[in-house]
C-alpha atoms as a PDB file:
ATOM      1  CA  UNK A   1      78.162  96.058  83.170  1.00  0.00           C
ATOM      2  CA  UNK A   2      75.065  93.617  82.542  1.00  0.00           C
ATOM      3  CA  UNK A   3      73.735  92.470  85.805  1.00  0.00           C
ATOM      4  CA  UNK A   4      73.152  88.437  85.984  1.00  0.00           C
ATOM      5  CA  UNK A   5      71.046  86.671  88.558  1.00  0.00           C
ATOM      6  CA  UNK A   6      71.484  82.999  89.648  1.00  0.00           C
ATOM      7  CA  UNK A   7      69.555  81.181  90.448  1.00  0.00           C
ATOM      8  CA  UNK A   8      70.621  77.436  91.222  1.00  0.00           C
ATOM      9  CA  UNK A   9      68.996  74.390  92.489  1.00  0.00           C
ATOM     10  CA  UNK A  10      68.002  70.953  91.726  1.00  0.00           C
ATOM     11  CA  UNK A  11      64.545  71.909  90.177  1.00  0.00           C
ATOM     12  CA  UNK A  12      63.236  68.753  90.865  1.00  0.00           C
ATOM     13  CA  UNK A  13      61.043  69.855  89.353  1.00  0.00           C
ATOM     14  CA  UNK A  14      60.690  73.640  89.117  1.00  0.00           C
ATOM     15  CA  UNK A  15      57.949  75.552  90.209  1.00  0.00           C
ATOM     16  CA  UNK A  16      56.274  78.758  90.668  1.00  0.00           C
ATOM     17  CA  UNK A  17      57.551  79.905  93.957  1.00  0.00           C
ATOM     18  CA  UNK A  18      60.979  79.784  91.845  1.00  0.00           C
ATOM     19  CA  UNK A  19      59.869  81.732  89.297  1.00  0.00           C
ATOM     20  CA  UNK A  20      58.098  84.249  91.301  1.00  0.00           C
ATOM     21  CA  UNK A  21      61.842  84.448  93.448  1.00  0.00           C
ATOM     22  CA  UNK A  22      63.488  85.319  90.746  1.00  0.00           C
ATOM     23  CA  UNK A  23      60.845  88.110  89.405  1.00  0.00           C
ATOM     24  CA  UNK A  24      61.362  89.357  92.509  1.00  0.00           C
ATOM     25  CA  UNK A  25      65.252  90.113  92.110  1.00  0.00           C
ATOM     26  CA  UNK A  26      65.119  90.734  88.627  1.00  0.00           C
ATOM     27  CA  UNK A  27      62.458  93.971  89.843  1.00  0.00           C
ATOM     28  CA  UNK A  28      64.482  95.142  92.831  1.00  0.00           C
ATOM     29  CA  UNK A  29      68.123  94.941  91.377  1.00  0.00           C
ATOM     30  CA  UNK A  30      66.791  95.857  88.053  1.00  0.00           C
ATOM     31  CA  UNK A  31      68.716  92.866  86.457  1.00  0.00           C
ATOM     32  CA  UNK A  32      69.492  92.439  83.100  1.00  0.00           C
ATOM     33  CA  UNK A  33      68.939  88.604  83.328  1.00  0.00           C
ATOM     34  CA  UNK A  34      68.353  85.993  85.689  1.00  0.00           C
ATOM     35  CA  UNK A  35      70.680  82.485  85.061  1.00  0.00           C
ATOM     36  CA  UNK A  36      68.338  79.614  86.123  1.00  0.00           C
ATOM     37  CA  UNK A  37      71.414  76.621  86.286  1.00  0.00           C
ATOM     38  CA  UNK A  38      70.080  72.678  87.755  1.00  0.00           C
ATOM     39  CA  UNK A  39      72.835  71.294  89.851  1.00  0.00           C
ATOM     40  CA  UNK A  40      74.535  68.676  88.537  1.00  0.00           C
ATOM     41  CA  UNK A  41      75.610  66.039  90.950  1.00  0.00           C
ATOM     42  CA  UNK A  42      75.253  67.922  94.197  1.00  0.00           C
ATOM     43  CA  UNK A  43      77.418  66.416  97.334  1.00  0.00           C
ATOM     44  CA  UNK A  44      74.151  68.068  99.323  1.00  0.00           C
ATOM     45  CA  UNK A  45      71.437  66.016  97.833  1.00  0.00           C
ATOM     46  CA  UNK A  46      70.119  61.961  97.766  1.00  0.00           C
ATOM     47  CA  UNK A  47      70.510  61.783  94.078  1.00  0.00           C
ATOM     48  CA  UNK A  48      68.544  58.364  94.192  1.00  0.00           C
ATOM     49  CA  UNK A  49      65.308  60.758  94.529  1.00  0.00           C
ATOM     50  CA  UNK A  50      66.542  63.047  91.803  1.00  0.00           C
ATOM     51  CA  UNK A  51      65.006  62.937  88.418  1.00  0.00           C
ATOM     52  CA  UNK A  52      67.034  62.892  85.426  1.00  0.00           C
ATOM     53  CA  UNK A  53      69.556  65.720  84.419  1.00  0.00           C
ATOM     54  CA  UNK A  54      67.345  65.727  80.861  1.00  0.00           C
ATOM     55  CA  UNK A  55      64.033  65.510  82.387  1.00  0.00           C
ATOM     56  CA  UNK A  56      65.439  68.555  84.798  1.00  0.00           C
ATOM     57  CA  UNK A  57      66.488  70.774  82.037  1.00  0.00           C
ATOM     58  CA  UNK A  58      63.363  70.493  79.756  1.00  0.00           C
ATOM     59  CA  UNK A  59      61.171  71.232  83.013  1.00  0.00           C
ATOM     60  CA  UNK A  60      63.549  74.071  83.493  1.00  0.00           C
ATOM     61  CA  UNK A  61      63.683  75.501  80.240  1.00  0.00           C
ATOM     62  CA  UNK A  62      59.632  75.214  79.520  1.00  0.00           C
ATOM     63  CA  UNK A  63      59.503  76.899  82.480  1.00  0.00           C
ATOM     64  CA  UNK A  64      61.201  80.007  81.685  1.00  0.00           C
ATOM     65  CA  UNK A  65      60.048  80.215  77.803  1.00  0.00           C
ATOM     66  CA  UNK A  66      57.670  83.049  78.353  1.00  0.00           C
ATOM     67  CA  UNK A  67      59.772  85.413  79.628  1.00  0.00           C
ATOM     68  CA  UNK A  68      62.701  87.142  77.609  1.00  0.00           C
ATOM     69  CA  UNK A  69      64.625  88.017  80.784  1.00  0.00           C
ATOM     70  CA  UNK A  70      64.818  84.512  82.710  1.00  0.00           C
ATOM     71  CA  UNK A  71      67.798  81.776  80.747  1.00  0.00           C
ATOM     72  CA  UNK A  72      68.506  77.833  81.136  1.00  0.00           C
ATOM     73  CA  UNK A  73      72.457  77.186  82.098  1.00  0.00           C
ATOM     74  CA  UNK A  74      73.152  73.811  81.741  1.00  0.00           C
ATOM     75  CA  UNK A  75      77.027  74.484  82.685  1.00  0.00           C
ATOM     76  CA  UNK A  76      76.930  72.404  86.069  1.00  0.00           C
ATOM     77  CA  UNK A  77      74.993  69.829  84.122  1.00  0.00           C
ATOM     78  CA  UNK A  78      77.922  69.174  82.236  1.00  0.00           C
ATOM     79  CA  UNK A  79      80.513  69.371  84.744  1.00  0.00           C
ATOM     80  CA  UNK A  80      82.240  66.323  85.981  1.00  0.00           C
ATOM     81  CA  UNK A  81      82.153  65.332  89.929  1.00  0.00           C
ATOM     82  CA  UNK A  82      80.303  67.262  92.221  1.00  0.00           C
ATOM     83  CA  UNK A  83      78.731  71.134  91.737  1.00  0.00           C
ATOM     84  CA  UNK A  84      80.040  73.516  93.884  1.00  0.00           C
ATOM     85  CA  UNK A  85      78.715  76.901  93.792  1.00  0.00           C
ATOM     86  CA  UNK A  86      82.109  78.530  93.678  1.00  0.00           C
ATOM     87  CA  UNK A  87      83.103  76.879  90.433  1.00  0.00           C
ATOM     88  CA  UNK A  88      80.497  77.823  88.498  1.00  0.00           C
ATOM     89  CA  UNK A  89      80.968  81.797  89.455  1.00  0.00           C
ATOM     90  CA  UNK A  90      84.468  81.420  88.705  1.00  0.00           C
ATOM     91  CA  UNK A  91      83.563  79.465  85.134  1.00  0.00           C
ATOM     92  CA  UNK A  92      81.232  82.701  84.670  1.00  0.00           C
ATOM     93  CA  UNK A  93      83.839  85.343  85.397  1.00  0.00           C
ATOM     94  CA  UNK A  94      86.499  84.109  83.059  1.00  0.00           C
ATOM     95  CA  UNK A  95      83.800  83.543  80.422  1.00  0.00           C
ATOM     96  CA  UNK A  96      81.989  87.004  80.597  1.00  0.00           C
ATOM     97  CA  UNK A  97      84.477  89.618  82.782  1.00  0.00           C
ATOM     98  CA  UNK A  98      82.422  92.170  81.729  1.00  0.00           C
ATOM     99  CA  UNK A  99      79.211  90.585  83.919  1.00  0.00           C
ATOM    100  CA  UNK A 100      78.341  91.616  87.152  1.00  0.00           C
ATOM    101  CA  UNK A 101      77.091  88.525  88.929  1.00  0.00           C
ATOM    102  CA  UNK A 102      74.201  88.505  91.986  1.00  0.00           C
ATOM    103  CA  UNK A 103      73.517  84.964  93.627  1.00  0.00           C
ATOM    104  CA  UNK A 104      69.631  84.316  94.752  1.00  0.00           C
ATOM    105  CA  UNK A 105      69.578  82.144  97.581  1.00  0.00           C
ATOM    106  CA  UNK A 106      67.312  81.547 100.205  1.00  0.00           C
ATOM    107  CA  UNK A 107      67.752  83.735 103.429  1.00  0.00           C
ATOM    108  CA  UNK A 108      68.059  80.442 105.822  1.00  0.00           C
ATOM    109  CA  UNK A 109      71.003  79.750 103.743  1.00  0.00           C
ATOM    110  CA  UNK A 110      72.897  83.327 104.998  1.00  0.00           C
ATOM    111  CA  UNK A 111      73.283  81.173 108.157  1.00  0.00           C
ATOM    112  CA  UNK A 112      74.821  77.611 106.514  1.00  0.00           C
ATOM    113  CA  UNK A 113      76.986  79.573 103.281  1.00  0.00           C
ATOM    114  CA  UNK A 114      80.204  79.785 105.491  1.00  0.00           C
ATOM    115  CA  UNK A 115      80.210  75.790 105.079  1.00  0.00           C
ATOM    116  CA  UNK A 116      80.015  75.872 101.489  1.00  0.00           C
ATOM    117  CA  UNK A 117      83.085  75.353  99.345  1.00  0.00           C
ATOM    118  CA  UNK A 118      85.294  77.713  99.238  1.00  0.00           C
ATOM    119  CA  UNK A 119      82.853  80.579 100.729  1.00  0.00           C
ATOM    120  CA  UNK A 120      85.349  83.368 100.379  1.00  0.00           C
ATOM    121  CA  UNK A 121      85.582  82.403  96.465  1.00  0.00           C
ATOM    122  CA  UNK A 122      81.707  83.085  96.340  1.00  0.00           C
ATOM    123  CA  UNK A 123      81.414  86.119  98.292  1.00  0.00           C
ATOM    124  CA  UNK A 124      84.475  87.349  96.387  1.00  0.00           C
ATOM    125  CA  UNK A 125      82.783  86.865  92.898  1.00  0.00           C
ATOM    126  CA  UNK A 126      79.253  87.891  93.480  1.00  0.00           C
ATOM    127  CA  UNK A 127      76.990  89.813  95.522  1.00  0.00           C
ATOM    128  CA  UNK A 128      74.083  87.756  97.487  1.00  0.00           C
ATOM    129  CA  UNK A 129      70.779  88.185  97.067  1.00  0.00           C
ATOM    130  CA  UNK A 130      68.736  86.442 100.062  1.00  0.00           C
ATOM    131  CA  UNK A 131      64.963  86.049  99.542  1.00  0.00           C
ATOM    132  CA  UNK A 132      62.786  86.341 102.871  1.00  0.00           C
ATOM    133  CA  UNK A 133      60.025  84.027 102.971  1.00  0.00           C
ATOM    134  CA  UNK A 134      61.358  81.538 106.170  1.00  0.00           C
ATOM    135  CA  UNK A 135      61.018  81.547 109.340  1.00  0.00           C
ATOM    136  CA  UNK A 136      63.945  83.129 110.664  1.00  0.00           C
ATOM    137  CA  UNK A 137      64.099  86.955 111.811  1.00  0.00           C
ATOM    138  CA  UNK A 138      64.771  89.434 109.952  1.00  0.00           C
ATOM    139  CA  UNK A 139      66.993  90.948 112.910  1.00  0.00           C
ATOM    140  CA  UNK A 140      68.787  87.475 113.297  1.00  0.00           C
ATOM    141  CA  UNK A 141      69.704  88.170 109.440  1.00  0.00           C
ATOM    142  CA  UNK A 142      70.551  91.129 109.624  1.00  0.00           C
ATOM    143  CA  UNK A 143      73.515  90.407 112.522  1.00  0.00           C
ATOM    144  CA  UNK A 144      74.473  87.248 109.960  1.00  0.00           C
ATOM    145  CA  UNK A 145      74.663  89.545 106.895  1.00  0.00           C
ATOM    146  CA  UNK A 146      76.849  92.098 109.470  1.00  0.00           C
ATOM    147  CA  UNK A 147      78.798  88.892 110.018  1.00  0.00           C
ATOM    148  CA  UNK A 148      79.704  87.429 106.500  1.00  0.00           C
ATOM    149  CA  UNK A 149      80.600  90.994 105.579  1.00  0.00           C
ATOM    150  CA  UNK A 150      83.300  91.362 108.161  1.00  0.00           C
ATOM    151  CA  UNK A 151      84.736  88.262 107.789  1.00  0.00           C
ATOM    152  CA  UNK A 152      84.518  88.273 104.008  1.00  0.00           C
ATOM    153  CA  UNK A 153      84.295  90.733 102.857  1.00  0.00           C
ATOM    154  CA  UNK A 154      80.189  89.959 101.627  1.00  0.00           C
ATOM    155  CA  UNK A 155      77.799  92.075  99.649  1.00  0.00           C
ATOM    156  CA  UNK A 156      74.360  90.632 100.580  1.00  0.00           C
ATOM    157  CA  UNK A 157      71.264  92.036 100.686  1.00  0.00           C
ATOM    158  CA  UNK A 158      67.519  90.872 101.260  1.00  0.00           C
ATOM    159  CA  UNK A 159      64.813  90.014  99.191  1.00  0.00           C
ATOM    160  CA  UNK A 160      61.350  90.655 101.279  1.00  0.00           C
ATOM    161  CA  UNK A 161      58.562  88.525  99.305  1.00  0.00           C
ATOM    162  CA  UNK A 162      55.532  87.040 100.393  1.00  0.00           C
ATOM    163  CA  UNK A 163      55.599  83.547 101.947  1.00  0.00           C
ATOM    164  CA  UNK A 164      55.034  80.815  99.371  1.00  0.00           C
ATOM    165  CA  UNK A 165      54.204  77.205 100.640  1.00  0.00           C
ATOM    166  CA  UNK A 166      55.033  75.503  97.930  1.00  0.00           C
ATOM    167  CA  UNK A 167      58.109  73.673  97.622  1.00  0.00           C
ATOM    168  CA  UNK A 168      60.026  70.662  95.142  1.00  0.00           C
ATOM    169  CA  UNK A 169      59.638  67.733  97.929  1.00  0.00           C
ATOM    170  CA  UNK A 170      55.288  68.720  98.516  1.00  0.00           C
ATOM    171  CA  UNK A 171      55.175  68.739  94.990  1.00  0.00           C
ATOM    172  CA  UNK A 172      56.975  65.386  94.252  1.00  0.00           C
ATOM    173  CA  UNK A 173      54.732  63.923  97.537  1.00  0.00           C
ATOM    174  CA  UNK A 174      51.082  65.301  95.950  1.00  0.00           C
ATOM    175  CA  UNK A 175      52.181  63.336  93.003  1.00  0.00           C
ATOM    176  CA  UNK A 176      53.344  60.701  94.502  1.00  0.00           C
ATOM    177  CA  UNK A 177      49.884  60.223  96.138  1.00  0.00           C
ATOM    178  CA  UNK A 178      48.525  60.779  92.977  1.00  0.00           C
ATOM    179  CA  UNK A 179      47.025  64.551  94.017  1.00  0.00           C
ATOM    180  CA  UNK A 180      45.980  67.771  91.946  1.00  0.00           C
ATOM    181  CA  UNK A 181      49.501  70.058  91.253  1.00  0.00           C
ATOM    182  CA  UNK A 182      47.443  72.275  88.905  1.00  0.00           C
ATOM    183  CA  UNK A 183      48.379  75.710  89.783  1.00  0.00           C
ATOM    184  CA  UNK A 184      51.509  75.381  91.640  1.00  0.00           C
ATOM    185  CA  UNK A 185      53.791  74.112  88.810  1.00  0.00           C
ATOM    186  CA  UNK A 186      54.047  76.374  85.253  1.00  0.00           C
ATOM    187  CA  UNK A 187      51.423  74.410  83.556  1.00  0.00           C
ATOM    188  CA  UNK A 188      53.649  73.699  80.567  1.00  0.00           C
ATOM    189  CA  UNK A 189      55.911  71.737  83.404  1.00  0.00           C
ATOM    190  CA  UNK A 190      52.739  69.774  85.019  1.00  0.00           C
ATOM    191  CA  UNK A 191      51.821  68.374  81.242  1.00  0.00           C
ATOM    192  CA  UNK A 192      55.770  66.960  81.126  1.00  0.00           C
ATOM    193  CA  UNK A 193      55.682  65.629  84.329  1.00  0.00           C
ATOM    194  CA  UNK A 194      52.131  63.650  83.895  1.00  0.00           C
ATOM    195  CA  UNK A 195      53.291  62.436  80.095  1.00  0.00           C
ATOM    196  CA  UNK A 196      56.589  61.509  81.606  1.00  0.00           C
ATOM    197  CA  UNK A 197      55.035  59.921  85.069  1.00  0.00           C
ATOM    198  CA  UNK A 198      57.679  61.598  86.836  1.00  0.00           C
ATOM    199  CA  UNK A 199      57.750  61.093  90.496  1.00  0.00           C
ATOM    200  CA  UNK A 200      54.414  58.358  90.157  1.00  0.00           C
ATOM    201  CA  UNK A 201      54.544  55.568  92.719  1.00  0.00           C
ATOM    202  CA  UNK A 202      55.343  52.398  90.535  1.00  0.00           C
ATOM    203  CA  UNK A 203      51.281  51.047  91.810  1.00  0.00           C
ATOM    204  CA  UNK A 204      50.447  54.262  90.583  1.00  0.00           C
ATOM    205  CA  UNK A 205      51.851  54.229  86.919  1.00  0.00           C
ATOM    206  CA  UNK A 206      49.508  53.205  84.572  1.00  0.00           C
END
């Protein structure tokens, strides 16, 4: 069976820390592919900060255009209402049966997934991949991962990588202030973002 990442978020806007997550998986589960899929309208997010669902996608998709084994989803893009996570696998398995299916996530999120929608659907349809670069303990994840798996039945394991600081909201702030982001966005992403002025304060836009 082919072996599919995914990797969701808002990717607002991508960055390297992403990219470098889902290297990471792709190496230690020897993956076939990893699914990069923007949220659509996410009931977890202020969507007022949110750039656009186009402007999203073409960061996305420059992103990932150097490398064969990383693809752009825009399935929850184009789904009505709000994204839920267990939709999407489910839209996945009827479309390709024959796919095995591993979710990248971030490890803090091992200890929120149970309030998720429908968290037995996800655990059911995919085995969790949970990248370590919090805070938590890796002991404290360990008894959560023991945890899910009892009560449902959950295939997770961890992702060790190094810590990155760099996340969406620091990015959108250095901007904002009208600060350097060379080197911490794909530079193809940083030259949409400055032609676009996404995330410029309005005093700022010229």
């Amino acid at each position: 069976m082919k072996k599919v990442g995914i990797l969701g978020g808002t990717f607002n806007p991508i960055h390297l820390a992403h990219l470098m997550i889902a290297e990471t998986a792709l190496e230690a589960e020897k993956l076939d592919e990893v699914l990069f899929i923007p949220t659509g309208c996410s009931y977890m997010k202020d969507q007022s900060e949110i750039a656009s669902d186009k402007d999203r996608v073409r960061m996305t998709g420059l992103a990932l255009e150097d490398n064969p084994k990383f693809a752009l989803s825009t399935m929850e893009i184009e789904r009505e209402g709000n994204t839920y996570t267990y939709e999407t696998l489910l839209e996945l398995k009827q479309k390709y049966p024959n796919q095995e299916y591993y979710l990248i996530v971030g490890a803090d999120n091992l200890f929120t997934m149970e309030q998720w929608k429908c968290p037995d659907k996800i655990f059911a349809n995919c085995k969790v991949l949970a990248a370590v670069r919090g805070a938590k303990k890796v002991p404290d994840m360990e008894k959560q991962i023991a945890y899910l798996a009892e009560k449902f039945g959950a295939e997770i394991s961890l992702l060790p990588i190094k810590h990155i600081d760099i996340s969406s909201s620091m990015i959108r702030e250095k901007i904002a202030n009208d600060e350097s982001v060379r080197y911490i966005l794909p530079e193809k992403v940083r030259q949409y973002v400055m032609k676009n002025n996404l995330y410029v304060k309005e005093e700022n836009e010229k």
